[in-house]
Protein backbone atom coordinates (compact mmCIF):
# COMPACT_ATOMS: atom_id res chain seq x y z
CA UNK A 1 81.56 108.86 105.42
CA UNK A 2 80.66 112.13 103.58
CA UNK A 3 80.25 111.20 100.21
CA UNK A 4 79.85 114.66 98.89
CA UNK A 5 82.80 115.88 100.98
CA UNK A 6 84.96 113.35 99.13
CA UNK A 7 83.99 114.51 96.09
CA UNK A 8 85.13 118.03 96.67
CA UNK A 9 88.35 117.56 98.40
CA UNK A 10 89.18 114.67 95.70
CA UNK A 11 88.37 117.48 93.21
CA UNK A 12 91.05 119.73 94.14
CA UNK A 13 94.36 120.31 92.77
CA UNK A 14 96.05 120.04 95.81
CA UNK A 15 95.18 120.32 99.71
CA UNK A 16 96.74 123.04 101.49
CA UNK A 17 96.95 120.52 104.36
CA UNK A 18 98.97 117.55 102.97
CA UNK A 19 101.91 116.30 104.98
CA UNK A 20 104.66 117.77 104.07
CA UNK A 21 107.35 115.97 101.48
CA UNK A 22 110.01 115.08 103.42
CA UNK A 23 107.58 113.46 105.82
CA UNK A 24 105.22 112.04 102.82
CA UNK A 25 108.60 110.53 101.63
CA UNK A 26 109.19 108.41 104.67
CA UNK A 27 105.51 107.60 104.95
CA UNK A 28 105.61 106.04 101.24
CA UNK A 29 109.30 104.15 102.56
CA UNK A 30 107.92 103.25 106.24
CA UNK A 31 105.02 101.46 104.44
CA UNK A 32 106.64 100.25 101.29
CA UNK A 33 109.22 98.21 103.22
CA UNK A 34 106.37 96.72 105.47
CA UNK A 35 104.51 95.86 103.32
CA UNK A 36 107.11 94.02 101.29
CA UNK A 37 108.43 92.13 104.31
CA UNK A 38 104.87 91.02 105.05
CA UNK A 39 104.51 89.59 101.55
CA UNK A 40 107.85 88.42 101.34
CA UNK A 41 107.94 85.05 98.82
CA UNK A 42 104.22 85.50 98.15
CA UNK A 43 103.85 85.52 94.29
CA UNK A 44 101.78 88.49 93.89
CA UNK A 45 99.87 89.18 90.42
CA UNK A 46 96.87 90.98 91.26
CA UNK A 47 96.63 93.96 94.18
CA UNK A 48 93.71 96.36 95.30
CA UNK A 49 94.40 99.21 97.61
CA UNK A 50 91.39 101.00 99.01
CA UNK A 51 92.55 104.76 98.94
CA UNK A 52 94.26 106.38 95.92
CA UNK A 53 94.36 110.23 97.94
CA UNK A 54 97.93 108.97 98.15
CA UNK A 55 98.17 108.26 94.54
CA UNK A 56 95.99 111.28 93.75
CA UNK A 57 97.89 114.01 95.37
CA UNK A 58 101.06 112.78 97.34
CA UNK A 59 105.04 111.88 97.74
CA UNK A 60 103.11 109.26 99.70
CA UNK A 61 101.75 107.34 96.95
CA UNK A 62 102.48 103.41 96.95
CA UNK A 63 100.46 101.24 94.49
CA UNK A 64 102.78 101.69 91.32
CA UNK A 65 105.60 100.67 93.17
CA UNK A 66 105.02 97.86 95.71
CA UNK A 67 104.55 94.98 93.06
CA UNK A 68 106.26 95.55 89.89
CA UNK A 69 105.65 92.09 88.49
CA UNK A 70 101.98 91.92 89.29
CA UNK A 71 99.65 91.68 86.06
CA UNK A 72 96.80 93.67 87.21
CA UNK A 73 97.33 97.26 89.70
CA UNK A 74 93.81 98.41 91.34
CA UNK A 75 92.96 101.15 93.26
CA UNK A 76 89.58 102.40 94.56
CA UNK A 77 88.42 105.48 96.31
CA UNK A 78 85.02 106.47 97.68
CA UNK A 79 85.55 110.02 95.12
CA UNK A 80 85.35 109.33 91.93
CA UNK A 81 87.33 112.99 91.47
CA UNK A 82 90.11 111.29 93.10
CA UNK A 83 89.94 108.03 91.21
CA UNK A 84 90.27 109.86 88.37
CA UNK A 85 93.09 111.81 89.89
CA UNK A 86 95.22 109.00 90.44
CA UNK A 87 94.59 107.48 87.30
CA UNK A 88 95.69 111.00 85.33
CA UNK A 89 98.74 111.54 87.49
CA UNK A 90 100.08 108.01 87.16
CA UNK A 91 99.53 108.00 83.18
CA UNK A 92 96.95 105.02 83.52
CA UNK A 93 99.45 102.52 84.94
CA UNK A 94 97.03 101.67 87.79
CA UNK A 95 93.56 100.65 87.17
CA UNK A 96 91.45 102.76 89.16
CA UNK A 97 87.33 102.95 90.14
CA UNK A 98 85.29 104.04 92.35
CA UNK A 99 83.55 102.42 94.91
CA UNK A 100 81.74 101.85 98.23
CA UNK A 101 84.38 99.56 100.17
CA UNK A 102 81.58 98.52 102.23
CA UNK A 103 80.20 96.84 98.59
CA UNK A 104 83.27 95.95 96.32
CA UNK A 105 82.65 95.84 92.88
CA UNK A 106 85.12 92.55 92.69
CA UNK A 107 84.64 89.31 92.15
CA UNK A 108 85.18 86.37 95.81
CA UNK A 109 88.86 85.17 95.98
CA UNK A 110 89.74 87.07 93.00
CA UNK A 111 93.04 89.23 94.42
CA UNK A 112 96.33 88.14 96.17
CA UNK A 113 96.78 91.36 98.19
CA UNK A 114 94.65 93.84 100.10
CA UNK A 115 96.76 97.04 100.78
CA UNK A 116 93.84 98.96 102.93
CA UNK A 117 95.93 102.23 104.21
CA UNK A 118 94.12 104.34 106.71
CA UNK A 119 90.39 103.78 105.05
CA UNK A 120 88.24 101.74 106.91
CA UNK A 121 89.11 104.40 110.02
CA UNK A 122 86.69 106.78 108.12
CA UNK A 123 83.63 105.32 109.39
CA UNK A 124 81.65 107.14 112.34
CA UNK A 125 80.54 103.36 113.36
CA UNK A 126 81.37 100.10 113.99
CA UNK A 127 78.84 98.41 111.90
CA UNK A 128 79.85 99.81 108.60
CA UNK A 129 83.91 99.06 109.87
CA UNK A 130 82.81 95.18 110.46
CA UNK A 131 81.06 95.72 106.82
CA UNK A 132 84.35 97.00 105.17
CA UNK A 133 86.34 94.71 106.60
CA UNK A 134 84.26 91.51 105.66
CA UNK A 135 84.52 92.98 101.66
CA UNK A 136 88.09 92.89 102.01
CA UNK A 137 88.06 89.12 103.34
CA UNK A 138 85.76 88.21 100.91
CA UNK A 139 87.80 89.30 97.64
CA UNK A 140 91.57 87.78 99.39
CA UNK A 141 91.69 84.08 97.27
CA UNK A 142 92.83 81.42 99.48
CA UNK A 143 95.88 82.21 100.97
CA UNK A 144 95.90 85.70 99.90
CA UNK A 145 97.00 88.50 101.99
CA UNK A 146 95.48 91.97 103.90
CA UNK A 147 98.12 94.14 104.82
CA UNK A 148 95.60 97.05 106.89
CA UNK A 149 96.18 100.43 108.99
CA UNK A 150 94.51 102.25 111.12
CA UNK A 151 94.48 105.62 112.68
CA UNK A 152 96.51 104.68 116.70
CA UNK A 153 93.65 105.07 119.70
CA UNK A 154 96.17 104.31 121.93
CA UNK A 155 97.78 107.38 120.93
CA UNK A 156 97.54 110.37 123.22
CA UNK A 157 96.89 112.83 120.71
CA UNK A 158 94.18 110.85 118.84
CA UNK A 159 91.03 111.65 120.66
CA UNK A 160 91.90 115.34 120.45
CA UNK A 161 92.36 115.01 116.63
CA UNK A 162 89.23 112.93 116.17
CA UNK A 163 86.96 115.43 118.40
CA UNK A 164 88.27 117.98 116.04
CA UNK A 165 87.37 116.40 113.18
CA UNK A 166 83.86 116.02 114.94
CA UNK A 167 83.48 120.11 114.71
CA UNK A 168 84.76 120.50 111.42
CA UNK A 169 88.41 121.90 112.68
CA UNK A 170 90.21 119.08 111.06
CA UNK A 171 91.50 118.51 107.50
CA UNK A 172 89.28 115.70 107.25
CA UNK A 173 86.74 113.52 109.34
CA UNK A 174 88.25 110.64 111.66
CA UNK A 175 86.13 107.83 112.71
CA UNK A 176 85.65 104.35 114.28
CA UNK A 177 89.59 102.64 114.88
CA UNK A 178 90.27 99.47 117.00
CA UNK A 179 92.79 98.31 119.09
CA UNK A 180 95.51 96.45 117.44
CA UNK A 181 93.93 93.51 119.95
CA UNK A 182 90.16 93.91 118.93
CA UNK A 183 91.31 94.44 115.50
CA UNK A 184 92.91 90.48 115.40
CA UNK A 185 89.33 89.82 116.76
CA UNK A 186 87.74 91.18 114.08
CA UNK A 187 90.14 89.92 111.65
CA UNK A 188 89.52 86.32 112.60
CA UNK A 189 85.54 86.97 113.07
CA UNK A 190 86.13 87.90 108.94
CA UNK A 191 88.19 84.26 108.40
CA UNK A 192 91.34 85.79 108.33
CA UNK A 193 94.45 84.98 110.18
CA UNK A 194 96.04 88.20 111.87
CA UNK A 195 100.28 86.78 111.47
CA UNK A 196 102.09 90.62 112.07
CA UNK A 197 101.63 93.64 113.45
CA UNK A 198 103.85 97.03 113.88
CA UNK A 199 103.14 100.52 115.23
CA UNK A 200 103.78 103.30 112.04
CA UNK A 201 105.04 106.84 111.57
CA UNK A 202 105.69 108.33 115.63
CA UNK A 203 105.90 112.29 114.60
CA UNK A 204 103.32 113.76 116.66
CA UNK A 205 100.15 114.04 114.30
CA UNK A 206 99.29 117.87 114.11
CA UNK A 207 101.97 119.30 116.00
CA UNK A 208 105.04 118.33 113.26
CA UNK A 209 103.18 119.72 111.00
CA UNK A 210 102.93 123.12 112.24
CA UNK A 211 106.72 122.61 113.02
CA UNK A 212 107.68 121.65 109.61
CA UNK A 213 105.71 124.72 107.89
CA UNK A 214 107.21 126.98 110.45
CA UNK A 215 110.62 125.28 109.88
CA UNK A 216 109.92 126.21 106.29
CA UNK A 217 108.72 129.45 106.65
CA UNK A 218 112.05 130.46 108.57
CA UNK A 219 114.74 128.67 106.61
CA UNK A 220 115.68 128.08 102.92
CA UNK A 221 114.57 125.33 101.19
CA UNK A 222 117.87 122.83 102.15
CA UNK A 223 117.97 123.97 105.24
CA UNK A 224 114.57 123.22 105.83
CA UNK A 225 114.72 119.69 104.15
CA UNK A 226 117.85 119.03 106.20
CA UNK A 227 116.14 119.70 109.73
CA UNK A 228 112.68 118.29 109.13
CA UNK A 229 115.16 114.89 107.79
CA UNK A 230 116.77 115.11 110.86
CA UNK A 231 113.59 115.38 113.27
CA UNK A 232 111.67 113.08 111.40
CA UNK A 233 114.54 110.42 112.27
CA UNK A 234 114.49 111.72 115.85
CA UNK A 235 110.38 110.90 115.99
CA UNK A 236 111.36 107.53 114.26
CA UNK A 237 113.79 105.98 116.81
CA UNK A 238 110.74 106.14 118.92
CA UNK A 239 109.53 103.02 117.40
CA UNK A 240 112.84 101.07 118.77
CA UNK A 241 111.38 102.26 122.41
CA UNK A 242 108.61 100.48 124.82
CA UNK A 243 106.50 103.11 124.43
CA UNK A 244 106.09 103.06 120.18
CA UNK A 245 102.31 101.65 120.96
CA UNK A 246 101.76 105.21 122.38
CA UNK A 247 103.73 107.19 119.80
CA UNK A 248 102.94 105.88 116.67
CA UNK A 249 100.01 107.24 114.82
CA UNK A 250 99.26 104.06 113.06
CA UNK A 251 98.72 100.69 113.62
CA UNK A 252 99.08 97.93 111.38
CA UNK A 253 98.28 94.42 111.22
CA UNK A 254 99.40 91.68 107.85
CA UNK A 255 96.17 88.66 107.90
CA UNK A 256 96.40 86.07 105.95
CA UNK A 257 93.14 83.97 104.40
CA UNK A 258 93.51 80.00 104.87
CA UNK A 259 93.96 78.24 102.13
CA UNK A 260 90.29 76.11 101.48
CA UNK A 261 89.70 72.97 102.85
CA UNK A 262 88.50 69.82 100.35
């Protein structure tokens, strides 16, 4: 990953590219309600997520709501401009650093949940992916949980988007992603236990976009919110179909770390 690219995008008010609200709304809800049915019954005092541009910038965001209870609310970010960011915008509720998620700054078996949303897909290789992913199985305690996603390859559209991101046409770099089988791999290889998986958001990456911000450019503001509701519900009953491993642009796997033996 571009550090220094990071920096500046994390230093902006506000990217001209990000997903537009209706569809950052049902990204936060599509995600919140995992999440919570992953960790269902799991008491749940101290979280780290791995990307605050959520917190930073969108309707997206996640971390101050998924555990109200828990006593201590991280967040880290590769940019410290959009650590920062996140920690302005939500009045200081989350604790947030910055940090290489390939070396955590946080102590072994010191956090119940992992919430690692679309990061460790930033990598250009698989080395520094296998890195990331043994920090975040290093800082689960025993019995703690990693709820992960990653950018889809099984997705049609994904190796178009990713070899744009290669020449600099895309919003933002893509990198290194799994399959949802190789992923389990790698997840046990780490001394986790992969326990659920489900296929995330099916509007077609790119393409709604451009519809939604013509959508908006044509119609009033209701209008528009009514119609992008109503197509992103249309995309969504994709996931009830055979064919949601194709559609969806993320996956997602819950692992859990075994409790220690003796």
């Amino acid at each position: 990953m571009d550090e220094q690219f990071w920096e500046l995008l994390g230093g902006k008010q506000k990217p001209s590219w990000y997903l537009d609200p209706v569809t950052a709304r049902q990204k936060r809800e599509t995600h919140l309600r995992v999440i919570r049915e992953w960790t269902e019954g799991m008491k749940v005092e101290r979280i780290l997520k791995t990307d605050l541009f959520e917190e930073a910038f969108g309707e997206d965001s996640l971390l101050e709501w998924l555990f109200p209870g828990a006593t201590l609310v991280c967040g880290l970010d590769a940019a410290f401009s959009t650590a920062k960011s996140a920690s302005r915008r939500h009045q200081r509720k989350i604790h947030s650093f910055a940090c290489d998620v390939r070396h955590l700054a946080v102590q072994d078996c010191s956090v119940d949940v992992v919430v690692s949303t679309s990061t460790l897909d930033h990598f250009n290789g698989r080395a520094d992916f296998l890195a990331a992913l043994s920090e975040l199985a290093r800082v689960l305690r025993p019995g703690g949980r990693l709820v992960i996603t990653l950018d889809n390859p099984w997705n049609p559209l994904y190796p178009l988007l990713r070899w744009l991101s290669v020449k600099g046409a895309g919003p933002y770099p893509l990198g290194y992603t799994p399959s949802a089988t190789r992923l389990e791999r790698d997840l046990g290889a780490a001394g986790l236990l992969a326990e659920k998986r489900s296929w995330l958001i099916h509007n077609p990456r790119g393409i709604s976009t451009l519809l939604f911000l013509g959508l908006r450019k044509l119609l009033w503001r209701r209008a528009a919110d009514d119609m992008v509701g109503l197509l992103q519900t249309m995309f969504e009953w994709q996931n009830k179909l055979p064919t949601r491993k194709f559609t969806a642009c993320f996956v997602a796997l819950a692992a859990r770390k075994p409790p220690q033996v003796g």
